[in-house]
C-alpha atoms as a PDB file:
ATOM      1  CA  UNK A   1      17.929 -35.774   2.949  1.00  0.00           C
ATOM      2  CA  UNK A   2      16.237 -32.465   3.507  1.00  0.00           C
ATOM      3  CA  UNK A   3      17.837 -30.053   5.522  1.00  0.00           C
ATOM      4  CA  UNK A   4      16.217 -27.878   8.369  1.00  0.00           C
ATOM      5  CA  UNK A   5      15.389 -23.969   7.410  1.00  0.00           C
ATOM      6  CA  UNK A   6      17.284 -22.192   9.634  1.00  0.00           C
ATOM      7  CA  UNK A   7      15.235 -19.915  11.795  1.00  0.00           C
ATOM      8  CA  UNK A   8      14.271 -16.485  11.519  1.00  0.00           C
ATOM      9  CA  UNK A   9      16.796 -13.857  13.076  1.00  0.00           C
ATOM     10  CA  UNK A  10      14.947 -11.023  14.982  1.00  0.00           C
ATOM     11  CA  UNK A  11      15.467  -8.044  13.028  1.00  0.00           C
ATOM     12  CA  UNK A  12      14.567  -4.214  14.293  1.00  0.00           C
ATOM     13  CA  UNK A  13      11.232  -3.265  14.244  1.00  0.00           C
ATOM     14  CA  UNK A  14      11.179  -0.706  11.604  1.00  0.00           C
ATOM     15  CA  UNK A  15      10.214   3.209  12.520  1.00  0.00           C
ATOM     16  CA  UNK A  16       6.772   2.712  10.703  1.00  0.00           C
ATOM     17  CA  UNK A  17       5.119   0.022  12.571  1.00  0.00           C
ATOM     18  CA  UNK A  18       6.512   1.661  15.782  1.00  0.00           C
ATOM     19  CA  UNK A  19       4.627   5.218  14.541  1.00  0.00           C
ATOM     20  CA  UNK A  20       1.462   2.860  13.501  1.00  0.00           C
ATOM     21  CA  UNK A  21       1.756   0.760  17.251  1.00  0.00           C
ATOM     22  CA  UNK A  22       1.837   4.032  18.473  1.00  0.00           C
ATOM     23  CA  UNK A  23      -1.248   5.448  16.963  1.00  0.00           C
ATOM     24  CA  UNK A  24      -3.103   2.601  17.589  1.00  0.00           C
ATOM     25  CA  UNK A  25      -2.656   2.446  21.188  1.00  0.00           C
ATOM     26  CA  UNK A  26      -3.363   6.179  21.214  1.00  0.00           C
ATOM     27  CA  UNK A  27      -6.414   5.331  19.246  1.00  0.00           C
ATOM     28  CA  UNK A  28      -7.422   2.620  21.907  1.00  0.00           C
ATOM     29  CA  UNK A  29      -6.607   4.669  24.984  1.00  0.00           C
ATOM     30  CA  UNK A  30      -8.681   7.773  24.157  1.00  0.00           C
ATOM     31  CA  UNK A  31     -11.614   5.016  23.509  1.00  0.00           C
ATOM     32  CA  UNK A  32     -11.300   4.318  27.157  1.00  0.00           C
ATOM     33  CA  UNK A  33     -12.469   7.793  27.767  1.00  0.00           C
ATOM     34  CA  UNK A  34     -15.723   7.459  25.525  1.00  0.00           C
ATOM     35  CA  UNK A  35     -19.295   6.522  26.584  1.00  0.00           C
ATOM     36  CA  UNK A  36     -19.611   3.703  28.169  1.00  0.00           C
ATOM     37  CA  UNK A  37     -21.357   0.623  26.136  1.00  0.00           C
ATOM     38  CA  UNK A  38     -24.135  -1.199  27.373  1.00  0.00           C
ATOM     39  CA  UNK A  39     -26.171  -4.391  25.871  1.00  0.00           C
ATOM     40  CA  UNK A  40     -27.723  -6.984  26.744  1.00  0.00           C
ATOM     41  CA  UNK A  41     -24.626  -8.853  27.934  1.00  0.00           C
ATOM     42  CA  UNK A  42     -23.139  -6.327  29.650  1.00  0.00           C
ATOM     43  CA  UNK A  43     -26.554  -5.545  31.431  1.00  0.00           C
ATOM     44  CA  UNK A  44     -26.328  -9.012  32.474  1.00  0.00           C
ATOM     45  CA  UNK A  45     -22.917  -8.824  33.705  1.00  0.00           C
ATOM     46  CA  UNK A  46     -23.472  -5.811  35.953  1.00  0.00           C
ATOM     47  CA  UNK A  47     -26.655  -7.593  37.593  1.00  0.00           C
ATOM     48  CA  UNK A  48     -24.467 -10.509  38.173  1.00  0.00           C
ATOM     49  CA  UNK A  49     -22.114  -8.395  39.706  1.00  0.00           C
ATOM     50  CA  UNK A  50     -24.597  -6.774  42.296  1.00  0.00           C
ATOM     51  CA  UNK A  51     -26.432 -10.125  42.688  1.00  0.00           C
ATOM     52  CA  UNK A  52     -22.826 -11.652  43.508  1.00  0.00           C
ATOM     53  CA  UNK A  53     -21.720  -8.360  45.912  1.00  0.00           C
ATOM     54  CA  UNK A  54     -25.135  -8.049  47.978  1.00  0.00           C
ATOM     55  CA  UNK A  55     -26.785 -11.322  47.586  1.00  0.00           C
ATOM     56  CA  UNK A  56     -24.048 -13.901  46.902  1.00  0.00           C
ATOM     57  CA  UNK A  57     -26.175 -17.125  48.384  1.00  0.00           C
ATOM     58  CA  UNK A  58     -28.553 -16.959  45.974  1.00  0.00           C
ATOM     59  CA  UNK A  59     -29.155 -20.724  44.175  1.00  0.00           C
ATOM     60  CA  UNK A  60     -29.602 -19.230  40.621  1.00  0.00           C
ATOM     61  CA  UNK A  61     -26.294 -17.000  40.517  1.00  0.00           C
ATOM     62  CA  UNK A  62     -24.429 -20.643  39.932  1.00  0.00           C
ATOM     63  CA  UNK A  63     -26.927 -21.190  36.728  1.00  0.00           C
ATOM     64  CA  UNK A  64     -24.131 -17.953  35.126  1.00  0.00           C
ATOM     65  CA  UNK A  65     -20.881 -19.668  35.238  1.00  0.00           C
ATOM     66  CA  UNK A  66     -18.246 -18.589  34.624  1.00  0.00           C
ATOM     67  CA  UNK A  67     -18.592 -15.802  37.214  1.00  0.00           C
ATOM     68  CA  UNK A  68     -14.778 -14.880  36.357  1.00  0.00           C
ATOM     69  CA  UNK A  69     -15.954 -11.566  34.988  1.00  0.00           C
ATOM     70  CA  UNK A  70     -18.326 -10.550  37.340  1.00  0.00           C
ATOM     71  CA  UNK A  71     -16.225 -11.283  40.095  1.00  0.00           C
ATOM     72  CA  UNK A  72     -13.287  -8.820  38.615  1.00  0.00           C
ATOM     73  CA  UNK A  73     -16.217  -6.378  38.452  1.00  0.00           C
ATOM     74  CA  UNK A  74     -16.682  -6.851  42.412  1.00  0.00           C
ATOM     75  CA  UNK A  75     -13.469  -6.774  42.859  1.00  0.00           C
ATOM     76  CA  UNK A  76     -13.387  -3.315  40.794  1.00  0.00           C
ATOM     77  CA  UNK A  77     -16.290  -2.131  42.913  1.00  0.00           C
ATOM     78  CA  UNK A  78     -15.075  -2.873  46.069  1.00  0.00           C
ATOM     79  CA  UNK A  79     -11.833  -0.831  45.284  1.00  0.00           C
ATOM     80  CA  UNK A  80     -14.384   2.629  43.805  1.00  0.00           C
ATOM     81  CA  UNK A  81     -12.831   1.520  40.497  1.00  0.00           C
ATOM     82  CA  UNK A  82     -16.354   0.467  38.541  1.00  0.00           C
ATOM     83  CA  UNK A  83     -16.116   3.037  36.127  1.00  0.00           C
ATOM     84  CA  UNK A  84     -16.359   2.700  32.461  1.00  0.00           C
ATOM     85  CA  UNK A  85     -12.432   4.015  32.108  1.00  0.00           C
ATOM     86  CA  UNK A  86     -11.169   1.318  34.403  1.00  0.00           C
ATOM     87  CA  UNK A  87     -13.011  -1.319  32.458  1.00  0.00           C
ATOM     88  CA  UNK A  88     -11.670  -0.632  29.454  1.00  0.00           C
ATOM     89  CA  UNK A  89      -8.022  -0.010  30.765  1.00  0.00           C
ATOM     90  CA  UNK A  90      -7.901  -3.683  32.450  1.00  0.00           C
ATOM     91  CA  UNK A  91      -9.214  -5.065  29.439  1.00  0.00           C
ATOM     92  CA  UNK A  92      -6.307  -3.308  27.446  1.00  0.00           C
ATOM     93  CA  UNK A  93      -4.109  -4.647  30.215  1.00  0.00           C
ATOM     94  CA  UNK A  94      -5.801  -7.487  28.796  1.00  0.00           C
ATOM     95  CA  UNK A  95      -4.767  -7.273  25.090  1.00  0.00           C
ATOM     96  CA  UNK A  96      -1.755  -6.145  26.063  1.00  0.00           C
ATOM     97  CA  UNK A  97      -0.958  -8.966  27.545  1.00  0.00           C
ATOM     98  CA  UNK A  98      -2.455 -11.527  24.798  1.00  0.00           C
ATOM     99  CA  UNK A  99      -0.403  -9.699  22.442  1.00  0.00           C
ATOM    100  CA  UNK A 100       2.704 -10.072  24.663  1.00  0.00           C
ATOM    101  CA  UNK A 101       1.789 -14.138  25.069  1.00  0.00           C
ATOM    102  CA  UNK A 102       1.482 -14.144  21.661  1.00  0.00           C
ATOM    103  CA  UNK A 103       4.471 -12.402  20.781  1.00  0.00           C
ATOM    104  CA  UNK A 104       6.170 -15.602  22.543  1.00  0.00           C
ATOM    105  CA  UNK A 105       4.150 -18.400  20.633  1.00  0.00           C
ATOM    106  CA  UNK A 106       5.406 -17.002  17.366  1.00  0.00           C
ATOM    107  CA  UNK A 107       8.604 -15.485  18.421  1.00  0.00           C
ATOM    108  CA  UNK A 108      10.937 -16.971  15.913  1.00  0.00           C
ATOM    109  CA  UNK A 109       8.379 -18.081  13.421  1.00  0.00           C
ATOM    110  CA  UNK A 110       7.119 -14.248  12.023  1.00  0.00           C
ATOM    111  CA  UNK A 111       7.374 -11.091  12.038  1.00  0.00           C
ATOM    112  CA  UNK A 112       5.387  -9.997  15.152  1.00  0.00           C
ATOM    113  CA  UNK A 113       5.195  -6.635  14.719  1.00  0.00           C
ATOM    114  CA  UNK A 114       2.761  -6.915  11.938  1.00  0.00           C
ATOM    115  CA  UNK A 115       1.041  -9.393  13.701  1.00  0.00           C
ATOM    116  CA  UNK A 116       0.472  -7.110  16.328  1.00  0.00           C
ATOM    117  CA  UNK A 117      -0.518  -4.278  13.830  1.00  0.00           C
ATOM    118  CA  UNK A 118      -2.956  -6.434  12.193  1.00  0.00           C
ATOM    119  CA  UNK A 119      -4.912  -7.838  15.246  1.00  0.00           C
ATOM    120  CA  UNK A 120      -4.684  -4.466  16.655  1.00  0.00           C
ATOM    121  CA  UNK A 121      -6.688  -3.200  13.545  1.00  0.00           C
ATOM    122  CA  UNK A 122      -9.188  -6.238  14.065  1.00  0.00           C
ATOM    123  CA  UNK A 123     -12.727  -4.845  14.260  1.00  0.00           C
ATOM    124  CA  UNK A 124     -13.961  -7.468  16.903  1.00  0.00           C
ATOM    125  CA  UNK A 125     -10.726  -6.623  19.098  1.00  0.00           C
ATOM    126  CA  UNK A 126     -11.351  -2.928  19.018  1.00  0.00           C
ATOM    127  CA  UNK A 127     -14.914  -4.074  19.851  1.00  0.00           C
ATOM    128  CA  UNK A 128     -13.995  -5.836  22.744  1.00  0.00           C
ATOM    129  CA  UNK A 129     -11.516  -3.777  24.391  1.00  0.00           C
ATOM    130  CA  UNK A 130     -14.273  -0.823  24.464  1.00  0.00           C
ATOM    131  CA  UNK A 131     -16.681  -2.634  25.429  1.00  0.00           C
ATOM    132  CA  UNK A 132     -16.967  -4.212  29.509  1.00  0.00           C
ATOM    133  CA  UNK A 133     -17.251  -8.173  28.372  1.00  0.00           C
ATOM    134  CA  UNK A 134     -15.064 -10.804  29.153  1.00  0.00           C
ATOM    135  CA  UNK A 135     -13.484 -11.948  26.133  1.00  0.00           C
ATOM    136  CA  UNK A 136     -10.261  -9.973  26.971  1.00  0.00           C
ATOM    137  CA  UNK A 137      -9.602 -11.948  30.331  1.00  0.00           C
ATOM    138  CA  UNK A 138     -10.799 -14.777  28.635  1.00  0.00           C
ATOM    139  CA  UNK A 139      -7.962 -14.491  25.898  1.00  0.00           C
ATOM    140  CA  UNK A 140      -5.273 -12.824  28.236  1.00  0.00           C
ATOM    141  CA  UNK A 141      -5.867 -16.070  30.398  1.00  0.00           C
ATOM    142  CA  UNK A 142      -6.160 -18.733  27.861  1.00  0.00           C
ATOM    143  CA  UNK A 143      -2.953 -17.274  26.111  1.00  0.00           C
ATOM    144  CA  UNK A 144      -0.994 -17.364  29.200  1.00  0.00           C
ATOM    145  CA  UNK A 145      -2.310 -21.239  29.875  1.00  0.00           C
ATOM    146  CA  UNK A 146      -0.926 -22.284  26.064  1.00  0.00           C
ATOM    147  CA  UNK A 147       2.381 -20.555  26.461  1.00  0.00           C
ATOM    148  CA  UNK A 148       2.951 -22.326  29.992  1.00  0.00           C
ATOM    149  CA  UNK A 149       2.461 -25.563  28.389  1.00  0.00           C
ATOM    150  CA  UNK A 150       4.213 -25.103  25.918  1.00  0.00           C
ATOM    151  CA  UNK A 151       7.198 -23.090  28.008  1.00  0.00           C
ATOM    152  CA  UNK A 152       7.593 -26.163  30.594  1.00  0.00           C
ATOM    153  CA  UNK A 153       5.343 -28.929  29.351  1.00  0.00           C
ATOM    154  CA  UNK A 154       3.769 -29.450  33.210  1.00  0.00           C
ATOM    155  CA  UNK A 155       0.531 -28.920  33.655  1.00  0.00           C
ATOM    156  CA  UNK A 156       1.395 -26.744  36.815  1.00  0.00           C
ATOM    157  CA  UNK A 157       1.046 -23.176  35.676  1.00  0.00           C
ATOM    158  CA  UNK A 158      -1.404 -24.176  32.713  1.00  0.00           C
ATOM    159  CA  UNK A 159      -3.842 -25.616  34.585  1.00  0.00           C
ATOM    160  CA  UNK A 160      -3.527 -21.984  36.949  1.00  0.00           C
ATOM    161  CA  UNK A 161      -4.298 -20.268  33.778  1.00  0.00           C
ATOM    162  CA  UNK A 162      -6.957 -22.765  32.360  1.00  0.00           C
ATOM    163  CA  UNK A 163      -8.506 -22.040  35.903  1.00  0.00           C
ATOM    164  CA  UNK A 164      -8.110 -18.404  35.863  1.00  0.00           C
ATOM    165  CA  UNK A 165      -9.948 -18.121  32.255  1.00  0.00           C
ATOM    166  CA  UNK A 166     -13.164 -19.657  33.844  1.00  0.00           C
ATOM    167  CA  UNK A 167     -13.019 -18.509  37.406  1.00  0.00           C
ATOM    168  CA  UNK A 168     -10.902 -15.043  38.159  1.00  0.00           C
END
């Protein structure tokens, strides 16, 4: 009969990765304070966003679903907060958050602080924190609906965040 592994015991994050954590999300916060990055997605974000705060009856807005990131861009606007710093600090809300979900899906099963380190050194994630797109709310959302199923097994709060991650 095979026997179970035991699990892993949380040990103490050792003084390196909390120096290299450290860095990194010094690295990432003085990015918020660089130029702001435009393309042909973001373009079309921002026009969805002033299509959706003047002109929000128009028929061929609903052809650009999900509107969940153009929305959080009204919503931005509406508060003077449309700035190219506040983007990129609610999208490392964002990651911050995604990390934190995932920090719970693998809680016992690795050791997360490399984890962190590594997908904090991901090119694509660096990418996408600088830049205003919606793949941060997208994760942060989608994250948060997988560990609510998996945290209570209802549908209840997962289907909240499956909802969120399309619609803000």
């Amino acid at each position: 009969m095979k026997e179970a592994s035991p699990p892993v015991t949380p040990t103490r994050i050792p003084k390196s990765y909390i120096i290299i954590l450290t860095v990194l999300l010094g690295i990432y916060v003085v990015n918020c304070f660089t130029t702001f990055r435009l393309g042909n997605d973001v373009l079309r974000y921002f026009v969805l966003k002033e299509r959706l705060e003047h002109q929000p009856n128009l028929p061929d807005i609903e052809d650009n679903l999900p509107l969940g990131f153009p929305v959080t861009l009204v919503l931005l606007s509406k508060l003077n907060l449309c700035k190219s710093v506040f983007i990129c600090f609610l999208n490392l809300i964002y990651l911050s958050g995604s990390l934190y979900f995932t920090d719970r899906i693998f809680r016992d099963k690795y050791q997360r602080w490399i984890l962190a380190v590594l997908v904090l050194l991901n090119w694509s994630i660096i990418k996408n924190v600088i830049t205003p797109l919606s793949d941060m709310q997208y994760m942060f959302f989608l994250r948060g609906a997988y560990i609510s199923w998996v945290s209570t097994g209802t549908a209840g709060r997962c289907g909240i965040f499956c909802y969120l991650s399309y619609w803000p």
